[in-house]
PDB file of N, CA and C in Angstrom:
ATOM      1  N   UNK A   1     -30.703 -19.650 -28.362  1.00  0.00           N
ATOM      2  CA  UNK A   1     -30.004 -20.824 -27.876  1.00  0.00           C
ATOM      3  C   UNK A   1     -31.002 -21.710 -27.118  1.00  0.00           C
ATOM      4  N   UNK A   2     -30.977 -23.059 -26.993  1.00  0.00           N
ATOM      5  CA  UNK A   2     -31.540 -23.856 -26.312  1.00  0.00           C
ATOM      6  C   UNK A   2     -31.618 -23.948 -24.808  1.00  0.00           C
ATOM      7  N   UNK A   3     -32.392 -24.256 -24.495  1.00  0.00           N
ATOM      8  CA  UNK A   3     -31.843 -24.034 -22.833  1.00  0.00           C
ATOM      9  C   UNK A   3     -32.338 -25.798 -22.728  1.00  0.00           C
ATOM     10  N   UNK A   4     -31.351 -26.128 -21.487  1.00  0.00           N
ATOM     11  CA  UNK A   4     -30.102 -27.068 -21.268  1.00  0.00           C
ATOM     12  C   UNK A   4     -30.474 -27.271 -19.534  1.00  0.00           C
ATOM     13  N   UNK A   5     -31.106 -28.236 -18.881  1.00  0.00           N
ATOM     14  CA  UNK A   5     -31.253 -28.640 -17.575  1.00  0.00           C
ATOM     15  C   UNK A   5     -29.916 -29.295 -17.345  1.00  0.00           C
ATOM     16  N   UNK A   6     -29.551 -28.745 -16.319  1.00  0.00           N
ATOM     17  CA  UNK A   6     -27.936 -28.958 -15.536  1.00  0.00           C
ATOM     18  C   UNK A   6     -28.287 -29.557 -14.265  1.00  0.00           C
ATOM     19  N   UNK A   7     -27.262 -30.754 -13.832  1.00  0.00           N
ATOM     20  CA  UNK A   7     -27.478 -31.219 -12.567  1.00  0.00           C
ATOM     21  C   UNK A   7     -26.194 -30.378 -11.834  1.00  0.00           C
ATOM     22  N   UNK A   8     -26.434 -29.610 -10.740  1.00  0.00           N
ATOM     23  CA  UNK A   8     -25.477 -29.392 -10.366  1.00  0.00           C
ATOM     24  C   UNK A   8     -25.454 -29.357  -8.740  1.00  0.00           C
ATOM     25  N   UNK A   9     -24.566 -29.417  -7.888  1.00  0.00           N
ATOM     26  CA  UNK A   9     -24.597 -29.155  -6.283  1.00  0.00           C
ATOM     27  C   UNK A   9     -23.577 -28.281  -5.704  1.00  0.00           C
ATOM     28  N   UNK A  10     -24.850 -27.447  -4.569  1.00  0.00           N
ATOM     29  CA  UNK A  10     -24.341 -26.617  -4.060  1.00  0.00           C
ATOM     30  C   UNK A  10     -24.714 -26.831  -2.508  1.00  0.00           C
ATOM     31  N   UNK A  11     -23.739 -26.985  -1.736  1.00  0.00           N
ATOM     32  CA  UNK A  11     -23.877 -27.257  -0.472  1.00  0.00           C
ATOM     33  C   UNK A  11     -24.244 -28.499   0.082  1.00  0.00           C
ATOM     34  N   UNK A  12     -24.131 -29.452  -0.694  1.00  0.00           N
ATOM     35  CA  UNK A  12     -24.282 -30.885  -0.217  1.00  0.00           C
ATOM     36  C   UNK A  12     -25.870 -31.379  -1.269  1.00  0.00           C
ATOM     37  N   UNK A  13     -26.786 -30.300  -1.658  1.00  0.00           N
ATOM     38  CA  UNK A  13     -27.601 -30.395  -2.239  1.00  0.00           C
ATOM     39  C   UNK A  13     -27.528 -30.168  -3.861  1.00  0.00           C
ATOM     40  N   UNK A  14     -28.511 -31.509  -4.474  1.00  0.00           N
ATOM     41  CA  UNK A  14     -28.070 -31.250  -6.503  1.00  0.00           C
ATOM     42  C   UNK A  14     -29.411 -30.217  -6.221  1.00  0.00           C
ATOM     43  N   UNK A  15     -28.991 -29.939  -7.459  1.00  0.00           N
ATOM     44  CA  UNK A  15     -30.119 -28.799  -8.090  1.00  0.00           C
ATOM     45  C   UNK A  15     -29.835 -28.749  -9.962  1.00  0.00           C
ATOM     46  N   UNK A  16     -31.318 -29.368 -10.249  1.00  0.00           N
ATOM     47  CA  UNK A  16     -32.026 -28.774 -11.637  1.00  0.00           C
ATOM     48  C   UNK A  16     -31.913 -27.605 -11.926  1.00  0.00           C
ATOM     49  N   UNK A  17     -30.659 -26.773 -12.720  1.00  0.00           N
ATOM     50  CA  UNK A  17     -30.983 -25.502 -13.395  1.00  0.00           C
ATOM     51  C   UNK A  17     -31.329 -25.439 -14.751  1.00  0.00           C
ATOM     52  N   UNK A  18     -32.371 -25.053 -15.097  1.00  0.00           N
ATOM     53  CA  UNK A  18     -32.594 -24.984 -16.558  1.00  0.00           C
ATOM     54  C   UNK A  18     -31.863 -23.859 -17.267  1.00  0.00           C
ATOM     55  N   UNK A  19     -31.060 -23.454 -17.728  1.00  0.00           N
ATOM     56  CA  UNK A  19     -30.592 -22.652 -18.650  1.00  0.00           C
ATOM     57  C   UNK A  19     -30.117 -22.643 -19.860  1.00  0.00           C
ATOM     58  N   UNK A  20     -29.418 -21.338 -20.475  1.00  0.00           N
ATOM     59  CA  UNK A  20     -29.289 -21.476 -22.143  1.00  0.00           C
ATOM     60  C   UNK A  20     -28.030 -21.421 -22.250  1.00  0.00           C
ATOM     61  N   UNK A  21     -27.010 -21.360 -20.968  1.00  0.00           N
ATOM     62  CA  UNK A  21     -25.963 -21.044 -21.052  1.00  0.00           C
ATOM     63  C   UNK A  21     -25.166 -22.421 -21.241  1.00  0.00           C
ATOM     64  N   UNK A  22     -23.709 -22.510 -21.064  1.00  0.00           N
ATOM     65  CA  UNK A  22     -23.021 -24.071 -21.687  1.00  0.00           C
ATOM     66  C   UNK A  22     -22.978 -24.191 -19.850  1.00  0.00           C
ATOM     67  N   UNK A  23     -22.676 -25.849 -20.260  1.00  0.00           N
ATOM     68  CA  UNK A  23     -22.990 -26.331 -18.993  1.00  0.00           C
ATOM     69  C   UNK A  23     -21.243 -26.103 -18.098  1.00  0.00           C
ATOM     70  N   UNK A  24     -20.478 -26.006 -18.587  1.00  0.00           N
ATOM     71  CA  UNK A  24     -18.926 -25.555 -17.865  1.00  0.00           C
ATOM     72  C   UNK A  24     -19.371 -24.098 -17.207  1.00  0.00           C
ATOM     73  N   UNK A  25     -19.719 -22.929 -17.977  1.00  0.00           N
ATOM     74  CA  UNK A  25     -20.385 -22.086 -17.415  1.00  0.00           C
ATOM     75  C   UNK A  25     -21.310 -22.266 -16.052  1.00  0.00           C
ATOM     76  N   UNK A  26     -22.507 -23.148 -15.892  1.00  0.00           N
ATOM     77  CA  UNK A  26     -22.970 -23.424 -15.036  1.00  0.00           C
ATOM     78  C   UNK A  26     -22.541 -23.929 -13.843  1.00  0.00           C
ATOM     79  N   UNK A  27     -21.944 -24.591 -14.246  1.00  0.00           N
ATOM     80  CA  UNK A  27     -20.682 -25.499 -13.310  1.00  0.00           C
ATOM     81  C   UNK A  27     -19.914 -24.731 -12.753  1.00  0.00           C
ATOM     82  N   UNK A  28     -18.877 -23.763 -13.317  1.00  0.00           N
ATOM     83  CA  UNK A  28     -18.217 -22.610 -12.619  1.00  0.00           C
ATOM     84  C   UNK A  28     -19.283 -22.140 -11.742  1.00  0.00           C
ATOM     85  N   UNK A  29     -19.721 -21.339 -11.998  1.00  0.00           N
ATOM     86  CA  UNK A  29     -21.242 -20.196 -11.042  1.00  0.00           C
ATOM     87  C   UNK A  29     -21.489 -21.495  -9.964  1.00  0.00           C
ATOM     88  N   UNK A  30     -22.208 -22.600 -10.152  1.00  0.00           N
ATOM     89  CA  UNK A  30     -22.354 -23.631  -8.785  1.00  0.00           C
ATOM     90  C   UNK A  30     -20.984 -23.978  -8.195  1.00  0.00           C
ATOM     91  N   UNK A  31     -19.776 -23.905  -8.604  1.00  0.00           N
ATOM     92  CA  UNK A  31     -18.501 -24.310  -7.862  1.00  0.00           C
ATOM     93  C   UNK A  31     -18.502 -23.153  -6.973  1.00  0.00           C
ATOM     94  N   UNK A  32     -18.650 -21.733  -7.392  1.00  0.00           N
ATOM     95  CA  UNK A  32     -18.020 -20.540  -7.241  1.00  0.00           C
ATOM     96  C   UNK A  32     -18.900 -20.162  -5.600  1.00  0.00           C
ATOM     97  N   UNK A  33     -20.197 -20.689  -5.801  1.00  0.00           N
ATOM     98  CA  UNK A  33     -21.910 -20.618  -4.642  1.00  0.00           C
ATOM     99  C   UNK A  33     -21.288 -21.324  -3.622  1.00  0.00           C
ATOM    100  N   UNK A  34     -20.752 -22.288  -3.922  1.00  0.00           N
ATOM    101  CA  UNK A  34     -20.284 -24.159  -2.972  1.00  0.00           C
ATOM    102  C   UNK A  34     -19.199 -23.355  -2.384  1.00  0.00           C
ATOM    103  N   UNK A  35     -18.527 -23.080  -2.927  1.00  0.00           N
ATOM    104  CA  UNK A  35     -17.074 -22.815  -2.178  1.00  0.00           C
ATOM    105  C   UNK A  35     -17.367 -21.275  -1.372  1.00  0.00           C
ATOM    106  N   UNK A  36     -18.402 -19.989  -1.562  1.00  0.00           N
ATOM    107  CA  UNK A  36     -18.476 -19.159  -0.500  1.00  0.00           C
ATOM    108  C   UNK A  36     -19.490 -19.976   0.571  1.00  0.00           C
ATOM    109  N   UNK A  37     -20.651 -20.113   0.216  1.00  0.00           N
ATOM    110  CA  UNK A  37     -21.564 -21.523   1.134  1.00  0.00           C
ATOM    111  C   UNK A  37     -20.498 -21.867   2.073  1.00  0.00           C
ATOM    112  N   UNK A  38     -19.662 -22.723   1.476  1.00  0.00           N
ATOM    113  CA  UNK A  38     -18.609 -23.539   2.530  1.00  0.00           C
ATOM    114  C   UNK A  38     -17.658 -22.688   3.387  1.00  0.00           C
ATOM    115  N   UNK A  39     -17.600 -21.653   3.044  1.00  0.00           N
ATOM    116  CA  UNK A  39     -16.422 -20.806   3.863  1.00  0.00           C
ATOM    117  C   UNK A  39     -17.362 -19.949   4.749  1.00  0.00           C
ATOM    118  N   UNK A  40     -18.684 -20.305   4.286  1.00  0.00           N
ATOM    119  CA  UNK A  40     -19.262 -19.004   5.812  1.00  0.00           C
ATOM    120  C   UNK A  40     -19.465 -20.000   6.364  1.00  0.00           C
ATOM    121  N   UNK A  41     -19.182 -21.647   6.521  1.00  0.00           N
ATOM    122  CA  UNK A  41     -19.878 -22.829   7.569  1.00  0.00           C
ATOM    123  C   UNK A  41     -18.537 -22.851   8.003  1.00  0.00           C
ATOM    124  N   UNK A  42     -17.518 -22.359   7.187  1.00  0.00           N
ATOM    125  CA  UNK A  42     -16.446 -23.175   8.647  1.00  0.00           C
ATOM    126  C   UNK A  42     -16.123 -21.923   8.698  1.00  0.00           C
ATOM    127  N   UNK A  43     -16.207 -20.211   8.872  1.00  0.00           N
ATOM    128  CA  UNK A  43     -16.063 -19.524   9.756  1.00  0.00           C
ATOM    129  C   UNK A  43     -17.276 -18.962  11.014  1.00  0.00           C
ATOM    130  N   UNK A  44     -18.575 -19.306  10.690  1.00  0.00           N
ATOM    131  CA  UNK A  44     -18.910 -19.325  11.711  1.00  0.00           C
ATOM    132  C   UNK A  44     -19.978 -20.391  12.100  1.00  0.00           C
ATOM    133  N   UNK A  45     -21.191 -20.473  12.431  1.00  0.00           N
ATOM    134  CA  UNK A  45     -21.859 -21.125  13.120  1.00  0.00           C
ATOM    135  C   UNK A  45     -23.126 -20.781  12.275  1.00  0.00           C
ATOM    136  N   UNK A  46     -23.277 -21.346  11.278  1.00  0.00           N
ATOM    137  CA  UNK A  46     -24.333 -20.654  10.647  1.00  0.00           C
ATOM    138  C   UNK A  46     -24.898 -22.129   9.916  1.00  0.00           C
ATOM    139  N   UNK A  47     -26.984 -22.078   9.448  1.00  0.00           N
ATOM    140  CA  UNK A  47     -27.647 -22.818   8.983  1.00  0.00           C
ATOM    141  C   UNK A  47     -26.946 -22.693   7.786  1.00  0.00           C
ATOM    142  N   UNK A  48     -27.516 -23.766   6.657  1.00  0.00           N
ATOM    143  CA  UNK A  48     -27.824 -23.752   5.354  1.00  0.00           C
ATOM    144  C   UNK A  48     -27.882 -22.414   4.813  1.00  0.00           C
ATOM    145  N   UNK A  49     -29.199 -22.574   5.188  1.00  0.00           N
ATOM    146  CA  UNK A  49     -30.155 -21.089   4.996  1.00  0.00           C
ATOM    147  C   UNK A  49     -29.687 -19.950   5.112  1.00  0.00           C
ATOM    148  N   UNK A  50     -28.767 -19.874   6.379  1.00  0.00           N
ATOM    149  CA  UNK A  50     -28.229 -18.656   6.576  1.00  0.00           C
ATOM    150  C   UNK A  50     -27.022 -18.405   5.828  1.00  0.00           C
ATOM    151  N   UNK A  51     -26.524 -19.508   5.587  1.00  0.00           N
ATOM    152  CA  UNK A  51     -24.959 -19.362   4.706  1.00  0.00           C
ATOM    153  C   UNK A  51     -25.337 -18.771   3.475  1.00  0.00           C
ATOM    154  N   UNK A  52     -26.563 -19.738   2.676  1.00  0.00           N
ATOM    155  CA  UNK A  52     -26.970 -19.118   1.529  1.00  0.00           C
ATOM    156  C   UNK A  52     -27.837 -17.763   1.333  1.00  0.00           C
ATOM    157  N   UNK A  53     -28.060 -17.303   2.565  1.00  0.00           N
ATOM    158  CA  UNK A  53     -28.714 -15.781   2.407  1.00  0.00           C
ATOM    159  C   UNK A  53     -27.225 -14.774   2.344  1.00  0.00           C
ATOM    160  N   UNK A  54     -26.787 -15.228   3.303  1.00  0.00           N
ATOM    161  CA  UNK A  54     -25.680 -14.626   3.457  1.00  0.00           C
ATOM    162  C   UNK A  54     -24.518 -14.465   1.842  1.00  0.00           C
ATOM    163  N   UNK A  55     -24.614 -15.127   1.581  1.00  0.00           N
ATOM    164  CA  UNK A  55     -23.839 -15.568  -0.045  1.00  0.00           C
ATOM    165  C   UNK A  55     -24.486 -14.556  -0.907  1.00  0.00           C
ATOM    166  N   UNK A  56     -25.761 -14.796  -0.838  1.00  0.00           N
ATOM    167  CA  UNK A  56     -26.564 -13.798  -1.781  1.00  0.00           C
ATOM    168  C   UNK A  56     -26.354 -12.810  -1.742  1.00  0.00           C
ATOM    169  N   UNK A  57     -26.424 -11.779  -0.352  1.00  0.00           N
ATOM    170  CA  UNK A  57     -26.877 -10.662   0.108  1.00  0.00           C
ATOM    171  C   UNK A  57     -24.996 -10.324  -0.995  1.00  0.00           C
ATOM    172  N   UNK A  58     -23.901 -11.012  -0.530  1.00  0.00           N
ATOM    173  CA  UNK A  58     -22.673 -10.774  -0.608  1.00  0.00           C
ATOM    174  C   UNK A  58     -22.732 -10.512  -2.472  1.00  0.00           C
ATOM    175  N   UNK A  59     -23.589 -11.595  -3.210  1.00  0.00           N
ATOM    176  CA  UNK A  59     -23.365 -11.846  -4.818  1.00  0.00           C
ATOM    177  C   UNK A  59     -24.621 -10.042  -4.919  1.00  0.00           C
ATOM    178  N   UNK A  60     -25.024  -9.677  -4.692  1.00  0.00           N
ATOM    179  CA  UNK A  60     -26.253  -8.853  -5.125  1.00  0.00           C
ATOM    180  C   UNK A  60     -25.455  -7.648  -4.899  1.00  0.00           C
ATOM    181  N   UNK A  61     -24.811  -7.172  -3.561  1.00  0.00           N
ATOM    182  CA  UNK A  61     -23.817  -6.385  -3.673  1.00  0.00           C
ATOM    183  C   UNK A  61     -23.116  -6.109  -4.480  1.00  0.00           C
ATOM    184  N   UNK A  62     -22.274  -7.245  -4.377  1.00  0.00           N
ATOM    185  CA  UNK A  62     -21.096  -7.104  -5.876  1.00  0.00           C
ATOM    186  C   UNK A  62     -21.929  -6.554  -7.228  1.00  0.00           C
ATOM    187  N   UNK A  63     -23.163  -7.346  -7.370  1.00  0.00           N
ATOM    188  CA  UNK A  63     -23.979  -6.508  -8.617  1.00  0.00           C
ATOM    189  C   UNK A  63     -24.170  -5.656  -8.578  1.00  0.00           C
ATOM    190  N   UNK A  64     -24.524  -5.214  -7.316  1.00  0.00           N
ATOM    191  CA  UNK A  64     -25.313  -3.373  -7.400  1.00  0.00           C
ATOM    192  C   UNK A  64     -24.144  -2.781  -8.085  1.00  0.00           C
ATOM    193  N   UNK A  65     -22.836  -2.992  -7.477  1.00  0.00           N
ATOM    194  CA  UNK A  65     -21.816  -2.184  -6.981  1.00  0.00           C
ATOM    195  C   UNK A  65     -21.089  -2.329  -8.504  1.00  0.00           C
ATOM    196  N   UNK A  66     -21.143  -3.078  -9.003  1.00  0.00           N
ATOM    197  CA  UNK A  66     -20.641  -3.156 -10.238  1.00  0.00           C
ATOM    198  C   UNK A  66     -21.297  -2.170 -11.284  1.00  0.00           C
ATOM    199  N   UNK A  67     -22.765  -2.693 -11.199  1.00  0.00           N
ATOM    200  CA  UNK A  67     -23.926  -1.863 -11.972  1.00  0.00           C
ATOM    201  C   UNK A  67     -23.832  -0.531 -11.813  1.00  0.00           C
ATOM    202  N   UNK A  68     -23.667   0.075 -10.300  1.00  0.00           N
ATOM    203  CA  UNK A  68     -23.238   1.603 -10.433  1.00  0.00           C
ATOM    204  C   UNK A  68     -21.877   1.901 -11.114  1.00  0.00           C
ATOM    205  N   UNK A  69     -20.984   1.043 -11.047  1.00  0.00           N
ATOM    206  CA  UNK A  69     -19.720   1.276 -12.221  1.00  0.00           C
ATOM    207  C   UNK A  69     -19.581   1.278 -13.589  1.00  0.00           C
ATOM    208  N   UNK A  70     -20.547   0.660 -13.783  1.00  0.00           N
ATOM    209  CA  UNK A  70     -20.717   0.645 -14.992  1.00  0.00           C
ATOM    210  C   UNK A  70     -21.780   1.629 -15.222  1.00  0.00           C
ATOM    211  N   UNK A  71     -22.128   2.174 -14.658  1.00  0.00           N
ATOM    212  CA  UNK A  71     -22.806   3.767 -15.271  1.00  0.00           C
ATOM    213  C   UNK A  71     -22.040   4.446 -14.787  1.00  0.00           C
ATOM    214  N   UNK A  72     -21.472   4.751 -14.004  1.00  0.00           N
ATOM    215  CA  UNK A  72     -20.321   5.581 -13.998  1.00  0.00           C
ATOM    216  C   UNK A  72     -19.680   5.856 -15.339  1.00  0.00           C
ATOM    217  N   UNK A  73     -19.318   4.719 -15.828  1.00  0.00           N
ATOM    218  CA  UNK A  73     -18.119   4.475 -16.549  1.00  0.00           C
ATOM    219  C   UNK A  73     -18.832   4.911 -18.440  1.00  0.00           C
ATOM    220  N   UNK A  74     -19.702   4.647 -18.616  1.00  0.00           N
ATOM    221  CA  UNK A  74     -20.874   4.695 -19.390  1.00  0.00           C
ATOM    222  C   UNK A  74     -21.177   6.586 -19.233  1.00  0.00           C
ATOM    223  N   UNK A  75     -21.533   7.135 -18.453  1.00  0.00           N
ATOM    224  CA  UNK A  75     -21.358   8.283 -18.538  1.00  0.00           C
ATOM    225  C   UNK A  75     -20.302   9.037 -19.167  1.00  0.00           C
ATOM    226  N   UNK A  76     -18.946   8.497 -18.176  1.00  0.00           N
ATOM    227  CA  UNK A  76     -17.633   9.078 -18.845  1.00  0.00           C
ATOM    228  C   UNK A  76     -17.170   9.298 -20.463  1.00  0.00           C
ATOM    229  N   UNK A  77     -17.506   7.900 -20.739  1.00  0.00           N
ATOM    230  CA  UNK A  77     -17.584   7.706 -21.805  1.00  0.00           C
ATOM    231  C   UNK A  77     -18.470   8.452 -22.745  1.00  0.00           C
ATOM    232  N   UNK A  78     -19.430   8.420 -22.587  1.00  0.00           N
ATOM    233  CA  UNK A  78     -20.308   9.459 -23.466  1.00  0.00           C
ATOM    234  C   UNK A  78     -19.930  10.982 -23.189  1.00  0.00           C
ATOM    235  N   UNK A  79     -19.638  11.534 -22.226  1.00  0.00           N
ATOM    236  CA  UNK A  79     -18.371  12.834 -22.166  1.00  0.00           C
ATOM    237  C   UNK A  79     -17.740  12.571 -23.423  1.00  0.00           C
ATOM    238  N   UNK A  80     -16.539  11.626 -23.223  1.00  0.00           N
ATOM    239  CA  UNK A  80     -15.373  11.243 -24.185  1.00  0.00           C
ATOM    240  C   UNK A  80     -15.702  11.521 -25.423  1.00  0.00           C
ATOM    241  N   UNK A  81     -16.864  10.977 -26.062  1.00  0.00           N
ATOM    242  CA  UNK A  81     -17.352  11.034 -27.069  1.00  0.00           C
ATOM    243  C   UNK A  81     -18.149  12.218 -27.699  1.00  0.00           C
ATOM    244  N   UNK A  82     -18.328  12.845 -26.865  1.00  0.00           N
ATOM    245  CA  UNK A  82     -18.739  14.515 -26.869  1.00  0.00           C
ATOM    246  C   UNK A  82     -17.698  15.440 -27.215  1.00  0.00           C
ATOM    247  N   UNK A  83     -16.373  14.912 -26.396  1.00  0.00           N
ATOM    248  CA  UNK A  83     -15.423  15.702 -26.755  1.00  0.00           C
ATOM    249  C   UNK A  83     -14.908  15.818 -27.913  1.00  0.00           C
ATOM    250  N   UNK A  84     -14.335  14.066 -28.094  1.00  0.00           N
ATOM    251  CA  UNK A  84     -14.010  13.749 -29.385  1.00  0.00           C
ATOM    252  C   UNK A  84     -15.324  14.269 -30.706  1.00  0.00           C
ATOM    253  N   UNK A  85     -15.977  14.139 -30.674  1.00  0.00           N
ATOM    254  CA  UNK A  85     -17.055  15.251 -31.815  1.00  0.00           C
ATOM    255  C   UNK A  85     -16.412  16.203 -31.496  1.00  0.00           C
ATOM    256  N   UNK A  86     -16.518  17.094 -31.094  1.00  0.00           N
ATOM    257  CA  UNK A  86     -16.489  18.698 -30.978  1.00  0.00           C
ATOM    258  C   UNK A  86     -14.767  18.831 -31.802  1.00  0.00           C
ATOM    259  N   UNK A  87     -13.993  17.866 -31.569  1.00  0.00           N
ATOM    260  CA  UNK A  87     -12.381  18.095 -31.475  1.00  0.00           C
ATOM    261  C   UNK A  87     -12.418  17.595 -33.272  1.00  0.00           C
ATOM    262  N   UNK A  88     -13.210  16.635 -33.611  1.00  0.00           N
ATOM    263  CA  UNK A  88     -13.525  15.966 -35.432  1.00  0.00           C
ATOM    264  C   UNK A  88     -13.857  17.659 -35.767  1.00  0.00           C
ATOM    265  N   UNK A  89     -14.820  18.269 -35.020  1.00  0.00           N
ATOM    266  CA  UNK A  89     -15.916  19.496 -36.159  1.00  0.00           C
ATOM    267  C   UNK A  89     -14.758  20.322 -35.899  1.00  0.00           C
ATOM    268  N   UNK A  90     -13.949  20.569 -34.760  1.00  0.00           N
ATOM    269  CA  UNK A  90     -12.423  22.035 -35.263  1.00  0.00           C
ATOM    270  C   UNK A  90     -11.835  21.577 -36.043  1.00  0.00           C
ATOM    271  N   UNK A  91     -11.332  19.968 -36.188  1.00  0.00           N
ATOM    272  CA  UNK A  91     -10.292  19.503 -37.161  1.00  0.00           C
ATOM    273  C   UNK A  91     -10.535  19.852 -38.609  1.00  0.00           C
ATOM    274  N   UNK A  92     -12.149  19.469 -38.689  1.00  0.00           N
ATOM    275  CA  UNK A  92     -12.937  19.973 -40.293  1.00  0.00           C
ATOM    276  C   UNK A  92     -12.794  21.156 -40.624  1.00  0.00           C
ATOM    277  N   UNK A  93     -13.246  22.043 -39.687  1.00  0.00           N
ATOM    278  CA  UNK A  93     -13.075  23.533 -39.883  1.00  0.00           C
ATOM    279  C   UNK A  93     -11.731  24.119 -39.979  1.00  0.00           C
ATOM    280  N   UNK A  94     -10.761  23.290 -39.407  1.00  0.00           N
ATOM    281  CA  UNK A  94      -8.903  24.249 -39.504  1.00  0.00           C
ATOM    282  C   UNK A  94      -9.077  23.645 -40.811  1.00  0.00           C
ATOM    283  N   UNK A  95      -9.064  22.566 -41.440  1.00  0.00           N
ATOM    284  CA  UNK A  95      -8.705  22.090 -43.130  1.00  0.00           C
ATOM    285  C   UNK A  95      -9.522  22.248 -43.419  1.00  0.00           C
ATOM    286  N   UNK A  96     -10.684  22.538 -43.486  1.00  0.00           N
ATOM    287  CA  UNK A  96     -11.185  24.018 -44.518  1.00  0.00           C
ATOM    288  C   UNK A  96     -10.621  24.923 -44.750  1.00  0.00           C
ATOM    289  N   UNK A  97     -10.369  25.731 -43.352  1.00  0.00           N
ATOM    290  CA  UNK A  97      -9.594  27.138 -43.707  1.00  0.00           C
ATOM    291  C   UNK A  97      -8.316  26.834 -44.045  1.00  0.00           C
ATOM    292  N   UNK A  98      -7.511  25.668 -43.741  1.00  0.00           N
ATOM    293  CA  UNK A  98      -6.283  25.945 -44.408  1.00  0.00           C
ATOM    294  C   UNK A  98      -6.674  25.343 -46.096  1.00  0.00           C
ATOM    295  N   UNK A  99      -7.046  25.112 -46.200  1.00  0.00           N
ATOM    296  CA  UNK A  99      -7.439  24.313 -47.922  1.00  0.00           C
ATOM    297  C   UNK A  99      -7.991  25.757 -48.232  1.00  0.00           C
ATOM    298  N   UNK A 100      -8.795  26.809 -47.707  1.00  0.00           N
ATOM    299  CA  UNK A 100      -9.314  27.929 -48.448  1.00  0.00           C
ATOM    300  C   UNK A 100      -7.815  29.432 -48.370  1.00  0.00           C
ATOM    301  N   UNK A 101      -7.442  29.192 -47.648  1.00  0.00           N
ATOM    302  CA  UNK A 101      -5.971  29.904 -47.391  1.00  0.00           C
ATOM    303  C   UNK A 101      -4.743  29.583 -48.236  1.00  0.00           C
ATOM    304  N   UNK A 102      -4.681  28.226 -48.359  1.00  0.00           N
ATOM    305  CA  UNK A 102      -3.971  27.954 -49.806  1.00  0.00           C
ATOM    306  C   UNK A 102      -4.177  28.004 -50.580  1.00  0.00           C
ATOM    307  N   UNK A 103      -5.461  27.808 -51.290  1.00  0.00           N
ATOM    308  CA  UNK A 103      -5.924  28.226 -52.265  1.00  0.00           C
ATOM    309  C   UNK A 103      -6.050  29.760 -52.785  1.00  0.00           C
ATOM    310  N   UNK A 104      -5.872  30.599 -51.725  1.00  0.00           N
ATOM    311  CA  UNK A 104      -6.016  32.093 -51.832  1.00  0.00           C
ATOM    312  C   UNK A 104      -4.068  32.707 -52.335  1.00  0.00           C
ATOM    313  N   UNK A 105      -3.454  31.708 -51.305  1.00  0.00           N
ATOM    314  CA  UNK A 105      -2.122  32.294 -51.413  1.00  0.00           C
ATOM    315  C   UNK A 105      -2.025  31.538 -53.145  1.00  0.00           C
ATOM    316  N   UNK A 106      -2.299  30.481 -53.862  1.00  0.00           N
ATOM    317  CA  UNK A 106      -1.649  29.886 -54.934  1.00  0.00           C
ATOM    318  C   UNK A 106      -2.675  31.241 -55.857  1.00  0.00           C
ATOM    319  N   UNK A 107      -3.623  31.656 -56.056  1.00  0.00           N
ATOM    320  CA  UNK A 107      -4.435  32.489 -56.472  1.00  0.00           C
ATOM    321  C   UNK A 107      -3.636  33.555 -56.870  1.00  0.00           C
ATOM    322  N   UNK A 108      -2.967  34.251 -55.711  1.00  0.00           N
ATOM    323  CA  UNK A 108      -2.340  35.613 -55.236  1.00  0.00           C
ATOM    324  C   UNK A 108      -0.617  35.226 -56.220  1.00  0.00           C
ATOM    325  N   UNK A 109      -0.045  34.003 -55.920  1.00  0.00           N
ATOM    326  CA  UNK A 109       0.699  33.503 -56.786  1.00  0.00           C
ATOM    327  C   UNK A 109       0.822  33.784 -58.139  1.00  0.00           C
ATOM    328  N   UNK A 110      -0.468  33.322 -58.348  1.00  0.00           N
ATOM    329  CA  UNK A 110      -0.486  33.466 -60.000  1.00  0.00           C
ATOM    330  C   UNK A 110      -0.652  34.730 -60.446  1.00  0.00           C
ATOM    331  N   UNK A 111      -1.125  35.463 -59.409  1.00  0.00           N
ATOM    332  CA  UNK A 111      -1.123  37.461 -60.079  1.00  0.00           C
ATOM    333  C   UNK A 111       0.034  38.023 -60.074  1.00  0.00           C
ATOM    334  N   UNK A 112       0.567  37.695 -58.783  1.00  0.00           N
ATOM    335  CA  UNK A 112       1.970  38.130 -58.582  1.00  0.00           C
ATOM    336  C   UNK A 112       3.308  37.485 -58.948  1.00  0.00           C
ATOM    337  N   UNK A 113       3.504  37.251 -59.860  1.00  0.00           N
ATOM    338  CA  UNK A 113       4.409  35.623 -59.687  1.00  0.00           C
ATOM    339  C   UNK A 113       5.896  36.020 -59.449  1.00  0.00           C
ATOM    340  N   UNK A 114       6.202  37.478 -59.828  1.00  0.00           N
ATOM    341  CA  UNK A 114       7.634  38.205 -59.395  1.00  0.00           C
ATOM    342  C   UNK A 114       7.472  37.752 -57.542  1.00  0.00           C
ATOM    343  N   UNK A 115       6.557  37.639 -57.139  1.00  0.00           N
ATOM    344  CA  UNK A 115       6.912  38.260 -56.048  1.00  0.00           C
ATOM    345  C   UNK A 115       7.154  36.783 -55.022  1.00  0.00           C
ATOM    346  N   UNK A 116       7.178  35.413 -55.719  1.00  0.00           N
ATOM    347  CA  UNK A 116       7.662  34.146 -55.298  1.00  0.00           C
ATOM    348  C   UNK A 116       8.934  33.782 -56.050  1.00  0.00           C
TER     349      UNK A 116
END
């Protein structure tokens, strides 16, 4: 994809982002910066600088914290999928033996046939 210079503002300041993403996309993510930015200035007493460290520290969290969920979850899953194999290779093996068990009783059938 092309990447796409966006004018966008966050905190009273525009900012040049170059990216590949669509520009509504971009726009959300800078609305989403503006509006925590703005809520740590009118709850406390804080710079620019500090609002936007503060924002970060808050967005990097949420990533970590996500990122460990999603290996969490990514683990589980590969369990799941361990199981499910093992539960396919009994399913193969009971219809084998029942496909080799019917085949034995229709066998036994045909020797005995008084006895059906």
């Amino acid at each position: 994809m092309e990447k796409i210079t966006h004018k966008v503002k966050v905190a009273g300041v525009t900012f040049s982002i170059v990216s590949d993403d669509t520009p509504e996309y971009v726009a959300a993510l800078a609305k989403e910066v503006d509006l925590k930015i703005d809520s740590l200035f009118k709850n406390g007493n804080l710079s620019a600088t500090q609002a936007a460290v503060i924002a970060a520290l808050d967005y990097a969290d949420s990533l970590k914290k996500s990122g460990s969920s999603t290996d969490t979850i990514k683990a589980q899953l590969k369990e799941r999928l361990k199981d499910v194999a093992k539960a396919r290779q009994e399913a193969d093996f009971y219809k084998r033996e029942l496909e080799r068990l019917q085949g034995t009783k229709i066998e036994e059938n045909k020797e005995n046939p008084a006895l059906w």
